[in-house]
Protein backbone atom coordinates (compact mmCIF):
# COMPACT_ATOMS: atom_id res chain seq x y z
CA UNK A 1 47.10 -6.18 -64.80
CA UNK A 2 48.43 -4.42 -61.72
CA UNK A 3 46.53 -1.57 -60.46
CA UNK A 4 48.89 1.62 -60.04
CA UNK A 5 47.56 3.34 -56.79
CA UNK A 6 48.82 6.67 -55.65
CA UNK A 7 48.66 7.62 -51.62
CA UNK A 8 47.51 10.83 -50.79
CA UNK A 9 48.18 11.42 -47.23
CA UNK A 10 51.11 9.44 -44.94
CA UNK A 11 50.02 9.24 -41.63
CA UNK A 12 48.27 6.06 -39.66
CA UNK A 13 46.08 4.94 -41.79
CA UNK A 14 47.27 6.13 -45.10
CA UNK A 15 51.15 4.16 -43.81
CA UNK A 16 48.94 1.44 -42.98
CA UNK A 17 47.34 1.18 -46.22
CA UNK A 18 50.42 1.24 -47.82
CA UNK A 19 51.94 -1.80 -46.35
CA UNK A 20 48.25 -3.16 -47.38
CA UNK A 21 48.90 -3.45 -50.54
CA UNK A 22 52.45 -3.54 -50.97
CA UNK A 23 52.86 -6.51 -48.73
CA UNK A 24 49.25 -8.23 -48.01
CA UNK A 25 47.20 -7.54 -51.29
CA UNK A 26 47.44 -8.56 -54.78
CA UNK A 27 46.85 -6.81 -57.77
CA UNK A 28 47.95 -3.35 -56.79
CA UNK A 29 51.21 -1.34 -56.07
CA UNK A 30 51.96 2.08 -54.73
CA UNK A 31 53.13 4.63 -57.48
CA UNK A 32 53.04 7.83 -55.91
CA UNK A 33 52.72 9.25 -52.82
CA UNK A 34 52.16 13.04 -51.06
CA UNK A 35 51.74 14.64 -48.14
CA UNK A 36 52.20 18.42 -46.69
CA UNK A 37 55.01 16.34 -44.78
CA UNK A 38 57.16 15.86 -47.55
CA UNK A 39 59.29 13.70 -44.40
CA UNK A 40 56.38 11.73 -43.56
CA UNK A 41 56.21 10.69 -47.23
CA UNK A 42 59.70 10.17 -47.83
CA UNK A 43 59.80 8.11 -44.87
CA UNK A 44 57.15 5.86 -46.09
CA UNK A 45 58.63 5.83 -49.47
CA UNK A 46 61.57 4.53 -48.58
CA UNK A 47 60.32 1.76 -45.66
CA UNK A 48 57.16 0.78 -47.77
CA UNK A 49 57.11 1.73 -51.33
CA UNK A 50 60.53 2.36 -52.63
CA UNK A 51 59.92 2.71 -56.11
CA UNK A 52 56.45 5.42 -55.62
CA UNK A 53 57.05 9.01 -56.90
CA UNK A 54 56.88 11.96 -54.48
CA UNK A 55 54.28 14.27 -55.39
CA UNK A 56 53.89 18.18 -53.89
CA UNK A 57 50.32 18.39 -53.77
CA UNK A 58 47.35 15.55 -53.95
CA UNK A 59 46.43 17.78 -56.94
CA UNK A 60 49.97 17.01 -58.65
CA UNK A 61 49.56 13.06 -57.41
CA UNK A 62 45.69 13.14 -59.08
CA UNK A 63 46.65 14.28 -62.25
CA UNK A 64 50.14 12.26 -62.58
CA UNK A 65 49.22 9.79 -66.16
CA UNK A 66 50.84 6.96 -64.04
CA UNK A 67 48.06 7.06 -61.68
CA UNK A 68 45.08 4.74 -62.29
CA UNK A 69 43.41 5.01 -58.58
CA UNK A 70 43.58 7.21 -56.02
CA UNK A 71 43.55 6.90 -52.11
CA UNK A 72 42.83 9.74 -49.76
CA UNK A 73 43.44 9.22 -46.25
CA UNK A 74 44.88 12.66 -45.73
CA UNK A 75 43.20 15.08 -42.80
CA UNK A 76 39.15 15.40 -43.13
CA UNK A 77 38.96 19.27 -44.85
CA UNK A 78 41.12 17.57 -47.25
CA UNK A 79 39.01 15.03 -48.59
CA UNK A 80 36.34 17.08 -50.62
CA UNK A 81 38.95 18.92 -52.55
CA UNK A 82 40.70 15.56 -53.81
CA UNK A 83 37.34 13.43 -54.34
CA UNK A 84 36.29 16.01 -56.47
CA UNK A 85 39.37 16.31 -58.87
CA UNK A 86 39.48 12.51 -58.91
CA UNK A 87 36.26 12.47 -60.48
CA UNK A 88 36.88 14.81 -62.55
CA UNK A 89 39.99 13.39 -63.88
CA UNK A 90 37.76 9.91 -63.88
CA UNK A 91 39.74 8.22 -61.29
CA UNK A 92 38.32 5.58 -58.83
CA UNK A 93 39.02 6.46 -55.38
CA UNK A 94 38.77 5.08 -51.95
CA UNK A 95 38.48 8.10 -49.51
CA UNK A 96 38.86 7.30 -46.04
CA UNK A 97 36.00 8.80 -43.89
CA UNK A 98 34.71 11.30 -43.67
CA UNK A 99 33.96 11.73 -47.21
CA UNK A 100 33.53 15.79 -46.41
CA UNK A 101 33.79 17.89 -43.17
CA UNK A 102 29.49 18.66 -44.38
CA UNK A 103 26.57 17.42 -45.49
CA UNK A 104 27.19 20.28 -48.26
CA UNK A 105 30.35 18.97 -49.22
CA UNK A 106 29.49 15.67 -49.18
CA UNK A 107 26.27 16.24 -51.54
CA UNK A 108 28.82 18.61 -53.99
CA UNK A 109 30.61 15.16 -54.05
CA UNK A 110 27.13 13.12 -54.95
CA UNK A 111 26.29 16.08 -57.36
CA UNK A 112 29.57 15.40 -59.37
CA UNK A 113 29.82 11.79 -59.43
CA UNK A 114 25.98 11.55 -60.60
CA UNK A 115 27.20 14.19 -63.50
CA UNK A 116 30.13 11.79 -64.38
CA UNK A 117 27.93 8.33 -65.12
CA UNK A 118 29.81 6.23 -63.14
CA UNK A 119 30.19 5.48 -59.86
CA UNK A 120 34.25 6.42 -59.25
CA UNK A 121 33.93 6.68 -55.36
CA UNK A 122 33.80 4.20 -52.10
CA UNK A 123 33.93 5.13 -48.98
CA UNK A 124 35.90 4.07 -45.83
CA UNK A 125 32.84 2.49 -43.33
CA UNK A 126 35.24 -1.03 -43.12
CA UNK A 127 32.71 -2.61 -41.06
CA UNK A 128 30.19 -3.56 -43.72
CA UNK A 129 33.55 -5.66 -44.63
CA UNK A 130 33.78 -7.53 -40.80
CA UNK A 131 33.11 -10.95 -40.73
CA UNK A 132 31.10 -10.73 -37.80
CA UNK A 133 28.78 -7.72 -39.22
CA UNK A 134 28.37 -9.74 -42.42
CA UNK A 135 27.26 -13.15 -40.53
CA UNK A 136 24.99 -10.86 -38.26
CA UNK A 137 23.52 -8.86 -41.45
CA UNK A 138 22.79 -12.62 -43.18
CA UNK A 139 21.10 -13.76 -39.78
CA UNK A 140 18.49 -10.55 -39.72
CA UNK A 141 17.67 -11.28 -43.36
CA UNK A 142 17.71 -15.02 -43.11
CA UNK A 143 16.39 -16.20 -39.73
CA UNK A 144 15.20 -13.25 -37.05
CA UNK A 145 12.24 -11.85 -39.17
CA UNK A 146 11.66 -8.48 -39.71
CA UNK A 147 13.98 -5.99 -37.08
CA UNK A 148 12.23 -4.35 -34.16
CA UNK A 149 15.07 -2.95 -32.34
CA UNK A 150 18.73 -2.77 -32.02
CA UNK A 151 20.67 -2.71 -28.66
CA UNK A 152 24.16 -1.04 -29.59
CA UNK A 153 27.64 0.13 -27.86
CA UNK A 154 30.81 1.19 -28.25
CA UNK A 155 33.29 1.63 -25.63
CA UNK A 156 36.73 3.15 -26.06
CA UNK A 157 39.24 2.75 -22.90
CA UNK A 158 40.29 6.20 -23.23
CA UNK A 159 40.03 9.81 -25.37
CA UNK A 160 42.68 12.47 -25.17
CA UNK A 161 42.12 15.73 -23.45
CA UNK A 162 41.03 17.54 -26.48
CA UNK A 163 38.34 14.99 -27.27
CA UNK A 164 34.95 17.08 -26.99
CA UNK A 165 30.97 15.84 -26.74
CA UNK A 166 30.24 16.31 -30.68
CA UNK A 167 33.06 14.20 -31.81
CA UNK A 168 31.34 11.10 -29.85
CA UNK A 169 29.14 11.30 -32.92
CA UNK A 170 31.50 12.58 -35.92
CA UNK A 171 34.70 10.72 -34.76
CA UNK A 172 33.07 7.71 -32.80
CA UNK A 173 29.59 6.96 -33.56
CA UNK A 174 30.40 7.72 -37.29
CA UNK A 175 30.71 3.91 -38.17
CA UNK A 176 27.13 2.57 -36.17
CA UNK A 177 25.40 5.58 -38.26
CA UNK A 178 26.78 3.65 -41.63
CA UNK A 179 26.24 0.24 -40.39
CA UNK A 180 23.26 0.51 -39.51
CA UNK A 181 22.14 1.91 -42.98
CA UNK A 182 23.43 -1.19 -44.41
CA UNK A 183 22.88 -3.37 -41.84
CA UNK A 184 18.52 -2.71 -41.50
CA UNK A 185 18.90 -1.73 -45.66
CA UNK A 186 16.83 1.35 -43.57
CA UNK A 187 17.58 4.99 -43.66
CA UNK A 188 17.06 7.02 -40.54
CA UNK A 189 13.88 9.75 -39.54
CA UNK A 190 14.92 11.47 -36.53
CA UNK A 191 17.81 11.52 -33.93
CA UNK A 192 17.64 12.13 -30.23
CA UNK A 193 20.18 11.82 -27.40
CA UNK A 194 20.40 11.26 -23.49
CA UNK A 195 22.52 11.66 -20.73
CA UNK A 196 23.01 10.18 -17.58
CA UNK A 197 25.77 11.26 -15.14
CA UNK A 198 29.10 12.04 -16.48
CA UNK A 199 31.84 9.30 -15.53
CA UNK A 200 34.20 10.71 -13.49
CA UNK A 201 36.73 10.31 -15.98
CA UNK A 202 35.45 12.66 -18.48
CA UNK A 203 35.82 16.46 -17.92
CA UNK A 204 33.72 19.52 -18.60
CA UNK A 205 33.67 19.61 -22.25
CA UNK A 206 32.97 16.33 -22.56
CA UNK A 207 29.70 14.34 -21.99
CA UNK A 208 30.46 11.19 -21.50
CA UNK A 209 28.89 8.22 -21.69
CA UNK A 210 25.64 8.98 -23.95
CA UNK A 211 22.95 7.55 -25.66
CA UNK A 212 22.07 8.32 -29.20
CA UNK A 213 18.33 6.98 -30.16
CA UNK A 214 17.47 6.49 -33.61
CA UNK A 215 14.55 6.07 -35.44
CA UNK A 216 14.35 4.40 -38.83
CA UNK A 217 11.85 4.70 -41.72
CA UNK A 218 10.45 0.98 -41.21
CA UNK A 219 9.91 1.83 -37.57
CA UNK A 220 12.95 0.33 -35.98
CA UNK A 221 14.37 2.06 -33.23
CA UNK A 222 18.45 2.06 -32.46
CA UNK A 223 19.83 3.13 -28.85
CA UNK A 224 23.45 3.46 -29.08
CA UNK A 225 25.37 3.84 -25.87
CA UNK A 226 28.83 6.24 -26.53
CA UNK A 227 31.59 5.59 -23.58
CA UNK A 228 34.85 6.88 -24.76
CA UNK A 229 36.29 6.61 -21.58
CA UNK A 230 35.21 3.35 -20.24
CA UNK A 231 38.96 1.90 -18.96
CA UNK A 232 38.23 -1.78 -19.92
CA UNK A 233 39.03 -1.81 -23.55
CA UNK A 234 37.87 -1.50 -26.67
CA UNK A 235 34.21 -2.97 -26.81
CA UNK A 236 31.58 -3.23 -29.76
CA UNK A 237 28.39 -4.63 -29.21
CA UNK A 238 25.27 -4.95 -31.38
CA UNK A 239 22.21 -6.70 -31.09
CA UNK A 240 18.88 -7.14 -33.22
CA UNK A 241 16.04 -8.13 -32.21
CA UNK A 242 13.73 -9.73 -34.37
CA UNK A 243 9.52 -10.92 -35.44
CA UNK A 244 10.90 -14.32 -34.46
CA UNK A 245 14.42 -14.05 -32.18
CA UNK A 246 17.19 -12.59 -31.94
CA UNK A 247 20.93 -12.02 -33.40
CA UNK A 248 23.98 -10.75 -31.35
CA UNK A 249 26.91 -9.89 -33.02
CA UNK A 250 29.93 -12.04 -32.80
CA UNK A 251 32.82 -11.66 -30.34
CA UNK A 252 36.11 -11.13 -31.49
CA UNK A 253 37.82 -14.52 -31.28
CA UNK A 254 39.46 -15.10 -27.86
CA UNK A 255 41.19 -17.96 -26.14
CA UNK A 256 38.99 -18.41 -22.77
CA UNK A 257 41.07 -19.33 -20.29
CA UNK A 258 40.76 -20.91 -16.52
CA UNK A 259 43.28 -19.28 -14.32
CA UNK A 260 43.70 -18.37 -10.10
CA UNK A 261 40.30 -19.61 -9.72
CA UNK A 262 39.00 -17.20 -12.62
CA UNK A 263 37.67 -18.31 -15.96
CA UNK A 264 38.88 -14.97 -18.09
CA UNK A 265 39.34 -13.93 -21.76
CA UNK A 266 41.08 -11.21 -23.12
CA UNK A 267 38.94 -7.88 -24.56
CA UNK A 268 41.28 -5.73 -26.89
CA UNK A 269 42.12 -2.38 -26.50
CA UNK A 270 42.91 -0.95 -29.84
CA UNK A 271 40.36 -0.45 -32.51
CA UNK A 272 42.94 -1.10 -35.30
CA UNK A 273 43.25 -4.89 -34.22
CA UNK A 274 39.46 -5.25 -33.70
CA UNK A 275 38.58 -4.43 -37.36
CA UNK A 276 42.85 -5.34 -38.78
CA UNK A 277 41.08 -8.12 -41.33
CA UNK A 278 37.75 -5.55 -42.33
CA UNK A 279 40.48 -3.30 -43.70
CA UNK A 280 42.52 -5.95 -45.95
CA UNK A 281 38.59 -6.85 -47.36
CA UNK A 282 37.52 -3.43 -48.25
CA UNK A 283 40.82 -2.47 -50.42
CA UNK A 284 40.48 -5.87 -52.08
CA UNK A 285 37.04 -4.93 -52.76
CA UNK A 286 38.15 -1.28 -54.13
CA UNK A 287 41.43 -2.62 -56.23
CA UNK A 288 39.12 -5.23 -57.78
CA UNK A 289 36.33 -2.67 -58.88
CA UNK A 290 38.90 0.06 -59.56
CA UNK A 291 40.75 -2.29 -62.04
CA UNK A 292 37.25 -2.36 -64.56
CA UNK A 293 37.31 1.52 -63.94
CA UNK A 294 34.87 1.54 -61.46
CA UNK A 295 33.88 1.30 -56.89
CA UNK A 296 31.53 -0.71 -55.37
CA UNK A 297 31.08 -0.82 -51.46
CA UNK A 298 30.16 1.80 -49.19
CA UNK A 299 29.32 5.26 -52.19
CA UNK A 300 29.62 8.74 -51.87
CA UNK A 301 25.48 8.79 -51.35
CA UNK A 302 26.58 6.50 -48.12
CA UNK A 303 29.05 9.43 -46.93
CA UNK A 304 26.26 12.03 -47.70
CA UNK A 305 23.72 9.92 -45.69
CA UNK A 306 26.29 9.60 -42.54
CA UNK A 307 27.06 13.11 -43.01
CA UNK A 308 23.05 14.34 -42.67
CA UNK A 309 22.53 12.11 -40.06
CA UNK A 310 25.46 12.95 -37.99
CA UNK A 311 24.53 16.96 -37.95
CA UNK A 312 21.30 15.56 -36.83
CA UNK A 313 22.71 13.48 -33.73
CA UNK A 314 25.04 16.89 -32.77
CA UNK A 315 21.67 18.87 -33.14
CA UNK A 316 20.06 16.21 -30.93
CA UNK A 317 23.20 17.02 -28.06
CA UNK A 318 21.63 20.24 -27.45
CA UNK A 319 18.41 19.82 -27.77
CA UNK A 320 17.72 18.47 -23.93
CA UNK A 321 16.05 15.22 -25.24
CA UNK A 322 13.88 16.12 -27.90
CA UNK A 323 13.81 14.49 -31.51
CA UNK A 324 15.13 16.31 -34.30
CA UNK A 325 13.98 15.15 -37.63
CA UNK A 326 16.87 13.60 -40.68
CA UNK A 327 15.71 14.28 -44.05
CA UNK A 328 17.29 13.13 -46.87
CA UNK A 329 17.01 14.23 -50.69
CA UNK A 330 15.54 11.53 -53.51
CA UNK A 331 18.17 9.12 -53.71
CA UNK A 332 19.93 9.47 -57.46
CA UNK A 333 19.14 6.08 -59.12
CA UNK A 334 23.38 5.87 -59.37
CA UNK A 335 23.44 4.50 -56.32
CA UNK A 336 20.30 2.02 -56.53
């Protein structure tokens, strides 16, 4: 049986997606598509999905009967309002993070699925689906002993101009908060963060680079260093350290190469090609569990978690070094 998808929201990701399973996946085709640019839909209608029905609204899309799953990877206010009517029509959908603008909104989210019976909802955290996050998660469970502490960066070459200091944690840091979750099967206590001098290629409404320390319930602690502007390239690092050693998280694959007395390999610069085969795992993942009716993966209790503990790192900017606390709510046995 092929799984009849419907897109709501045309840009980047939600183009990219497209092609996904039009041209790389099986078991899944676009039906409909919408977007408040009705162009920017037609246009990937007719280069990706030829045969997909334009829709007005993501309302419109939700409720069309030839829709079986839905994908949101429309603009972040969006994504609460659409979540929520696919549940409510009983629709599995993949929402593209963040799964709400709030911790509120996120929990309203949490509140409905829990009152459905079914989990309907996965989340877009595509790193718990990289190959080199999975072979890192199965050395700290298999080989490093219990985790002590984790040594973490990530390095962008470049923001725009409009990039400001909180969105190093809602826009950047976003994806360590998740993956760390998963990655220590740990939930976080408190939040702090530090600053040393801002690079020169930052600007006044923008600290950058910082350092985001977290503290889990088991007692590990997480630094976190945040360099949006740091001109080399695109750079994720991650380290655990363990009872009894270490784990380091893989490289992206690179040829190393000897050349004008230099021994050199190439870092990449664009986010999309570090994490390109992540993506094509986590839709598999959602068409296969969206086919029995269903998600698995990153849930909407993940989103609510990242969305808690993200208020509590922009807290933590302002609050000249000192801890502030993340408390969570009993976890609904849904997602246990």
């Amino acid at each position: 049986m092929t799984l009849k998808i419907g897109v709501i929201g045309t840009g980047m990701i939600g183009r990219d997606h497209t092609r996904r399973i039009q041209q790389v996946l099986a078991g899944a085709e676009v039906v409909a598509l919408s977007d408040v640019n009705a162009a920017s839909a037609e246009a990937v209608r007719k280069d990706l999905a030829p045969n997909a029905k334009l829709y007005d609204t993501g309302e419109a899309l939700i409720a069309a009967p030839e829709v079986q799953a839905v994908l949101v990877t429309s603009w972040g206010a969006t994504h609460e309002p659409y979540v929520l009517a696919a549940i409510a029509a009983g629709k599995p959908v993949f929402c593209e993070k963040p799964l709400a603008t709030t911790a509120e909104g996120a929990r309203r989210i949490v509140d409905a699925e829990v009152k459905f019976g079914r989990r309907l909802v996965q989340v877009g955290f595509m790193r718990r689906y990289d190959a080199g996050y999975v072979a890192l998660k199965h050395a700290v469970e298999n080989h490093t002993g219990a985790p002590i502490l984790v040594h973490a960066a990530h390095r962008n070459p470049a923001v725009p101009e409009a990039y400001l200091t909180p969105m190093a944690i809602h826009d950047t840091m976003i994806h360590e908060i998740d993956v760390f979750r998963w990655l220590l099967n740990d939930d976080y206590v408190s939040a702090r963060v530090l600053y040393p001098r801002n690079a020169a290629r930052s600007h006044t409404k923008l600290r950058d680079p910082q350092v985001v320390v977290l503290e889990t319930q088991k007692g590990v602690l997480i630094n976190v260093e945040i360099f949006v502007n740091c001109a080399y390239g695109y750079d994720i690092q991650c380290e655990v350290v363990g009872e009894e050693g270490t784990a380091k998280l893989p490289e992206p694959m690179t040829v190393d190469m000897r050349l004008g007395a230099k021994r050199q390999s190439t870092i990449l610069t664009d986010w999309k090609d570090r994490f390109v085969a992540s993506y094509d795992v986590e839709l598999n993942h959602f068409i296969a569990a969206a086919s029995k009716g269903g998600a698995t993966g990153p849930s909407a209790w993940d989103g609510f978690a990242a969305a808690v503990t993200s208020d509590a790192c922009v807290l933590a900017q302002e609050s000249n070094g000192q801890a502030v606390a993340i408390e969570l709510p009993a976890r609904p046995s849904l997602y246990n």
